[in-house]
N, C-alpha and C. Protein backbone atom coordinates (compact mmCIF):
# COMPACT_ATOMS: atom_id res chain seq x y z
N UNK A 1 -4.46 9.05 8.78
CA UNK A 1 -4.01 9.87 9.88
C UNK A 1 -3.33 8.96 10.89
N UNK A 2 -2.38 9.10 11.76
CA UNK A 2 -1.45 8.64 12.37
C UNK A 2 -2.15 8.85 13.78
N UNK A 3 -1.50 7.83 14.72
CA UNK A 3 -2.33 8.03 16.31
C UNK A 3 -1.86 9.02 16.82
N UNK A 4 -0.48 9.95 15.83
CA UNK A 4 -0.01 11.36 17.16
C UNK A 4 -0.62 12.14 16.36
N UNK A 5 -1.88 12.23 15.79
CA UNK A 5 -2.00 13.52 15.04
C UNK A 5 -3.76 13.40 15.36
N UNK A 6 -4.38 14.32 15.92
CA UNK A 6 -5.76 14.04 16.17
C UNK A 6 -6.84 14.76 15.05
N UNK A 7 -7.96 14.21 15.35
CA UNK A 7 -9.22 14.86 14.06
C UNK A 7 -9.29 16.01 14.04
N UNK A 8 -8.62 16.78 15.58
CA UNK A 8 -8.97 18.49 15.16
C UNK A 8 -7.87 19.01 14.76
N UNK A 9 -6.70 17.99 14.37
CA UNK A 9 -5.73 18.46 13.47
C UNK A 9 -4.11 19.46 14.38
N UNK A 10 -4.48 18.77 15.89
CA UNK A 10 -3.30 19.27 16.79
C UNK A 10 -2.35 17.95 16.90
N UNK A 11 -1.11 17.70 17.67
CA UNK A 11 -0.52 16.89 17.72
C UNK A 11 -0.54 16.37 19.15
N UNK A 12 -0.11 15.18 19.19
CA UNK A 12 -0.22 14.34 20.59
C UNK A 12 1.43 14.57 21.44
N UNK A 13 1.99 15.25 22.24
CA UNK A 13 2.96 14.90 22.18
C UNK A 13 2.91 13.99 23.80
N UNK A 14 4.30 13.60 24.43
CA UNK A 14 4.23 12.71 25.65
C UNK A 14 4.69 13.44 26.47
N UNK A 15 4.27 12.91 27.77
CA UNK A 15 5.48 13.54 29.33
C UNK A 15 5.37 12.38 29.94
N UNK A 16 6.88 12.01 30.68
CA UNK A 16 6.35 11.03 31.44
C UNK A 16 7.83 11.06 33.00
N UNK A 17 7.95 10.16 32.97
CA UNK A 17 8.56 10.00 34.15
C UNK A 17 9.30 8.39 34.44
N UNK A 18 10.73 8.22 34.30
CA UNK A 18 11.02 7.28 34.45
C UNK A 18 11.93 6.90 36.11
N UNK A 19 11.47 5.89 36.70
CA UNK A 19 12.13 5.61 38.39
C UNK A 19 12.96 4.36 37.92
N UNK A 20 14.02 4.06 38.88
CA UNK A 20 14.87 3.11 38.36
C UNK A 20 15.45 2.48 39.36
N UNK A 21 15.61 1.11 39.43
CA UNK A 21 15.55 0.42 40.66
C UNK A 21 16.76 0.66 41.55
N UNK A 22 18.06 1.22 41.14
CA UNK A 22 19.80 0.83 42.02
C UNK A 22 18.80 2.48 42.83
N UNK A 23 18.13 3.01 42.65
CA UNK A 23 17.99 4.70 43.47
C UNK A 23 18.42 5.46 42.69
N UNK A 24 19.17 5.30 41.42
CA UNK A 24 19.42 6.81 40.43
C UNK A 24 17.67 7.37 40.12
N UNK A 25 18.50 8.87 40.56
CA UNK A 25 17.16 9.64 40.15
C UNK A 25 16.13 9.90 39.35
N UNK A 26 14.83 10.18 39.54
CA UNK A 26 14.09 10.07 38.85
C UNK A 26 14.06 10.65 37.16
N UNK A 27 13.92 10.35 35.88
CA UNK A 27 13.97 11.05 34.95
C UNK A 27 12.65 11.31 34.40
N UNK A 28 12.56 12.75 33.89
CA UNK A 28 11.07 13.60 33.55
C UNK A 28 11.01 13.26 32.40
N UNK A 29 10.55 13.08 30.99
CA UNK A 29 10.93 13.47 29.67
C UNK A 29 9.63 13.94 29.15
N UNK A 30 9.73 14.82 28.22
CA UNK A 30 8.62 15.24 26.98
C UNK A 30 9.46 15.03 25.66
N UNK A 31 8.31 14.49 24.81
CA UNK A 31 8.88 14.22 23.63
C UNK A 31 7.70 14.29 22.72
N UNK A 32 7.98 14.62 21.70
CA UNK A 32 6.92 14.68 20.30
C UNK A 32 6.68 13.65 19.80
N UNK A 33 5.03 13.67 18.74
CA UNK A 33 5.07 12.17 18.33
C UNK A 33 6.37 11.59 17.13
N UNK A 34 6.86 11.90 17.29
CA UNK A 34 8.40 11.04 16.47
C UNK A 34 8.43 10.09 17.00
N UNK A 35 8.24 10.28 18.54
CA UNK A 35 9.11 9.08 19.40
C UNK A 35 8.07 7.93 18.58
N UNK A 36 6.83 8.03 18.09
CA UNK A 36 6.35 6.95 18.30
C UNK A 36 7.04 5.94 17.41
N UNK A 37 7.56 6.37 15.99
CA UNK A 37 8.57 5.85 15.18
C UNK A 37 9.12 4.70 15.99
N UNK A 38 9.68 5.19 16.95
CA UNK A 38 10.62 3.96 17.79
C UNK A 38 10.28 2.93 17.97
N UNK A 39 8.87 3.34 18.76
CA UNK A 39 7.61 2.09 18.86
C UNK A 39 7.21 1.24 17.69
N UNK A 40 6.93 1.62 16.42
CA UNK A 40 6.49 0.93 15.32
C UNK A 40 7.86 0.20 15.01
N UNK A 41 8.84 0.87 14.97
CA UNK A 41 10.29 0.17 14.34
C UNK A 41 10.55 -1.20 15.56
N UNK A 42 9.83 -0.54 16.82
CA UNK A 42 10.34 -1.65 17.84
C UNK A 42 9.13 -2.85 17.79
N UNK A 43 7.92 -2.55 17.56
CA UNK A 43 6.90 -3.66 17.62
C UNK A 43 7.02 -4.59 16.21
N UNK A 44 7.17 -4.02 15.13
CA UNK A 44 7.55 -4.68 13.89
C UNK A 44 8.32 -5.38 14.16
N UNK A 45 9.69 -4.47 14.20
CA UNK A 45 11.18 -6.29 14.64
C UNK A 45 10.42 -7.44 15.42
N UNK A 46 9.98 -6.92 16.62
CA UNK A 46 9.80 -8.06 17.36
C UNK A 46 8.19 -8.84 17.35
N UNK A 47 7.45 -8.50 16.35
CA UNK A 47 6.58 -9.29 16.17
C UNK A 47 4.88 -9.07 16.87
N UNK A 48 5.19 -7.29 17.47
CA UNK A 48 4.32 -6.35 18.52
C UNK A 48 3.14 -6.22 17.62
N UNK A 49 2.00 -5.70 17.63
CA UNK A 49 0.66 -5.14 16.94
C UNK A 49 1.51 -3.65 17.34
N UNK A 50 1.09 -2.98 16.37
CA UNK A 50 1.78 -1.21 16.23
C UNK A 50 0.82 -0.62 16.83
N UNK A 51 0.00 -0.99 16.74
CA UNK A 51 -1.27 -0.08 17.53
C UNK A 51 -2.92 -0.57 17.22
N UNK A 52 -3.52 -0.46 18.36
CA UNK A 52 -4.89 -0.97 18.96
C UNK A 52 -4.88 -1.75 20.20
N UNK A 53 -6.12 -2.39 20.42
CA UNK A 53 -6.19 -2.67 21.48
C UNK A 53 -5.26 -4.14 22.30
N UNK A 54 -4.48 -4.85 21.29
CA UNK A 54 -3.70 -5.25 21.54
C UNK A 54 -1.82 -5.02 21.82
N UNK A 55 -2.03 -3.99 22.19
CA UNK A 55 -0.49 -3.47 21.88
C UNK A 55 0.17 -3.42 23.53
N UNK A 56 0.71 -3.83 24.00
CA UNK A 56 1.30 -3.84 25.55
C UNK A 56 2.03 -2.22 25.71
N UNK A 57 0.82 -2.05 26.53
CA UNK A 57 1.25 -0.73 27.15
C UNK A 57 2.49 -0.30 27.81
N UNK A 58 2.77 -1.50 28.39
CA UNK A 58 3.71 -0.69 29.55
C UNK A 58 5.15 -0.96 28.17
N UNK A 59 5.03 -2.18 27.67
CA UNK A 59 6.52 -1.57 26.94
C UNK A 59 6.55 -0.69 25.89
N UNK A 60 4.98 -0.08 25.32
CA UNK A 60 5.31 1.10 24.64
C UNK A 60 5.86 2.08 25.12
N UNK A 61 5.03 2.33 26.32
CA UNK A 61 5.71 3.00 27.21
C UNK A 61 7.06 3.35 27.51
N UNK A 62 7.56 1.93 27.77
CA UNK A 62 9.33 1.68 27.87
C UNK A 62 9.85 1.89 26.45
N UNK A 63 9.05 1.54 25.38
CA UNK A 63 9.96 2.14 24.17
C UNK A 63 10.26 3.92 24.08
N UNK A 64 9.06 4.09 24.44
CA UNK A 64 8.97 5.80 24.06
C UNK A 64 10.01 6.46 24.81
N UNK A 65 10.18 6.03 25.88
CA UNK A 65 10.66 6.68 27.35
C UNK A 65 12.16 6.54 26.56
N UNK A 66 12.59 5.51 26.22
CA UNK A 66 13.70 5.50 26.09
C UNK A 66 13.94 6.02 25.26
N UNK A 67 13.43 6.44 23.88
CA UNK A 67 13.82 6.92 23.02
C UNK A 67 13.92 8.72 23.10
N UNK A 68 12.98 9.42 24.32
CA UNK A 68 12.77 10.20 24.58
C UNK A 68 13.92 10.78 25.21
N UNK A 69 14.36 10.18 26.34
CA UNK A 69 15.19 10.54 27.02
C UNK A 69 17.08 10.06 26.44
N UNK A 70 17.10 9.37 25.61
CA UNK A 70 18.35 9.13 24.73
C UNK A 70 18.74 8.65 25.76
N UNK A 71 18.58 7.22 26.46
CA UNK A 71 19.40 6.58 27.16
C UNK A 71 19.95 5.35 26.32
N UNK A 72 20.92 5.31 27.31
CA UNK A 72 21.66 3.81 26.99
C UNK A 72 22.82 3.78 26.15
N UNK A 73 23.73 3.68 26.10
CA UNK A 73 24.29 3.33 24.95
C UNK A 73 24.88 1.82 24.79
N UNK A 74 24.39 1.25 25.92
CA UNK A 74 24.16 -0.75 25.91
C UNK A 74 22.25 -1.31 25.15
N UNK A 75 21.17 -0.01 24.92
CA UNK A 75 20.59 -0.49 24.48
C UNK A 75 19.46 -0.56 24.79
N UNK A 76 18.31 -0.60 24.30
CA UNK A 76 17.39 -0.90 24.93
C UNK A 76 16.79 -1.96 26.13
N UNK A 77 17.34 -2.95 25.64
CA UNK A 77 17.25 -4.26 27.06
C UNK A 77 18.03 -4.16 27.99
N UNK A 78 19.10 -3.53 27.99
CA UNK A 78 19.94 -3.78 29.02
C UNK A 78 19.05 -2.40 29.95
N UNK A 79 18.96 -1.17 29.42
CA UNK A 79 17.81 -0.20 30.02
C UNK A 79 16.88 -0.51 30.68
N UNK A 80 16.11 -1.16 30.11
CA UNK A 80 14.94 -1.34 30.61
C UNK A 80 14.82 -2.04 31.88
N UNK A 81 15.89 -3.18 31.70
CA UNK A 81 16.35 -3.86 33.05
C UNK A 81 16.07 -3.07 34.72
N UNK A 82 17.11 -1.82 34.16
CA UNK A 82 17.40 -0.81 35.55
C UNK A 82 15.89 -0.36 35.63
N UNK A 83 14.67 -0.58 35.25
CA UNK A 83 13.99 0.57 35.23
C UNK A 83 12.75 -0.27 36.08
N UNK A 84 12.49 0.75 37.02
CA UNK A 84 11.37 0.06 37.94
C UNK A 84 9.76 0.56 37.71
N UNK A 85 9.59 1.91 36.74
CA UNK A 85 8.30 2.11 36.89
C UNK A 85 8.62 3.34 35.11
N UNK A 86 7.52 3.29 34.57
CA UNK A 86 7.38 4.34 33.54
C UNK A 86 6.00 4.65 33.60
N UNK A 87 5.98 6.14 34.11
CA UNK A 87 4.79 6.68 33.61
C UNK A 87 4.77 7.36 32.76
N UNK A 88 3.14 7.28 31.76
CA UNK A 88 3.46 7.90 30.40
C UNK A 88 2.42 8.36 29.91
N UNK A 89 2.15 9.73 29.69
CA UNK A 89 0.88 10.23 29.37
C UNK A 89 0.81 10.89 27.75
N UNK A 90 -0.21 10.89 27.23
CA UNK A 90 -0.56 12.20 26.23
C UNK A 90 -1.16 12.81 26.52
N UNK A 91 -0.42 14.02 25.93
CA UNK A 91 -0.81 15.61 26.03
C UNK A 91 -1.30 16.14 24.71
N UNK A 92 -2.82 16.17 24.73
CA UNK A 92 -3.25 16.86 22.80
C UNK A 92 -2.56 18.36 23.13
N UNK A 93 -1.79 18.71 21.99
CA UNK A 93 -1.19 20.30 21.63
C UNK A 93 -2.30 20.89 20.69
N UNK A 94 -2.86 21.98 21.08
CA UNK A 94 -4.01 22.45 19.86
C UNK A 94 -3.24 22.86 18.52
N UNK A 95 -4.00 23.12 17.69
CA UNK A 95 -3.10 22.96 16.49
C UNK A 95 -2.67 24.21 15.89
N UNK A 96 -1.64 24.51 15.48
CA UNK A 96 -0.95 25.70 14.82
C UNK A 96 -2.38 26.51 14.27
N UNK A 97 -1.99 28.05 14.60
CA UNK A 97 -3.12 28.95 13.61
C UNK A 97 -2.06 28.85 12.30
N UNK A 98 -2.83 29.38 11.40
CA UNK A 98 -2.22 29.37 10.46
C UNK A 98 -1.61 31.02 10.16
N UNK A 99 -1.71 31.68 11.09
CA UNK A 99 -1.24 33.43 10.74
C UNK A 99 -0.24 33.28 11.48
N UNK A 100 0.25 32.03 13.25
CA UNK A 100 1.41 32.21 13.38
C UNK A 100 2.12 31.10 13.01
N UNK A 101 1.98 30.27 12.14
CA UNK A 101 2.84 29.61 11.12
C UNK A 101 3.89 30.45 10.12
N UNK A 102 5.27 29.89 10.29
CA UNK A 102 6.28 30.38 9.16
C UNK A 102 5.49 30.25 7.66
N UNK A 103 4.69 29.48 7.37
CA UNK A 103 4.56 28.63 6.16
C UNK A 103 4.01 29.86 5.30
C-alpha cells in the first residue's frame, strides 16, 4: 500500500498554500496523491529517502506544491528560489461506496 492510500482504504489528497518573497500573491493548491510521484521521481534523482522518518519535509513539501500548482517553466530550482513559505497538509478523503462508483 502506498503512503496516499490509507488502511480504511480512502485516499490522502493535499491543500496547501504557497507565499513568495518579490510580494506576488499568495497561491492555494489541492492536489491528489499523484503529486506524490513527483516527490519519489524527485528524491530518487537526487539521492532523497522516498519516505519515512528521514525524508525533509519542507522540500517535499516544495516538491508537491510545485507540481500541484504547474509552476515554472524555468523549473523547479529556479521556483523554489522565489518561494518564501509552503504550507502543506493532508486531507484523508473517505473512501468511494461502492453503489456510487461507475465500476
Amino acid at each position: 500500500m502506498s503512503e496516499a492510500e490509507t488502511s480504511a482504504g480512502g485516499l490522502v489528497t493535499f491543500r496547501g498554500r504557497v507565499t513568495y518573497k518579490n510580494g506576488r500573491e499568495p497561491v492555494d493548491f489541492t492536489a491528489g496523491p499523484a503529486v506524490v510521484a513527483a516527490w519519489e521521481l524527485y528524491a530518487l534523482r537526487n539521492g532523497y529517502p522516498v519516505n519515512g522518518p528521514s525524508v525533509p519535509p519542507l522540500l517535499m513539501a516544495l516538491v508537491v506544491a510545485f507540481e500541484a500548482i504547474g509552476e515554472g517553466p524555468d523549473g523547479f530550482e529556479t521556483w523554489r528560489r522565489e518561494v518564501f513559505a509552503v504550507e502543506l497538509a493532508a486531507v484523508e478523503l473517505p473512501p468511494t461506496r461502492p453503489e456510487a462508483s461507475a465500476v
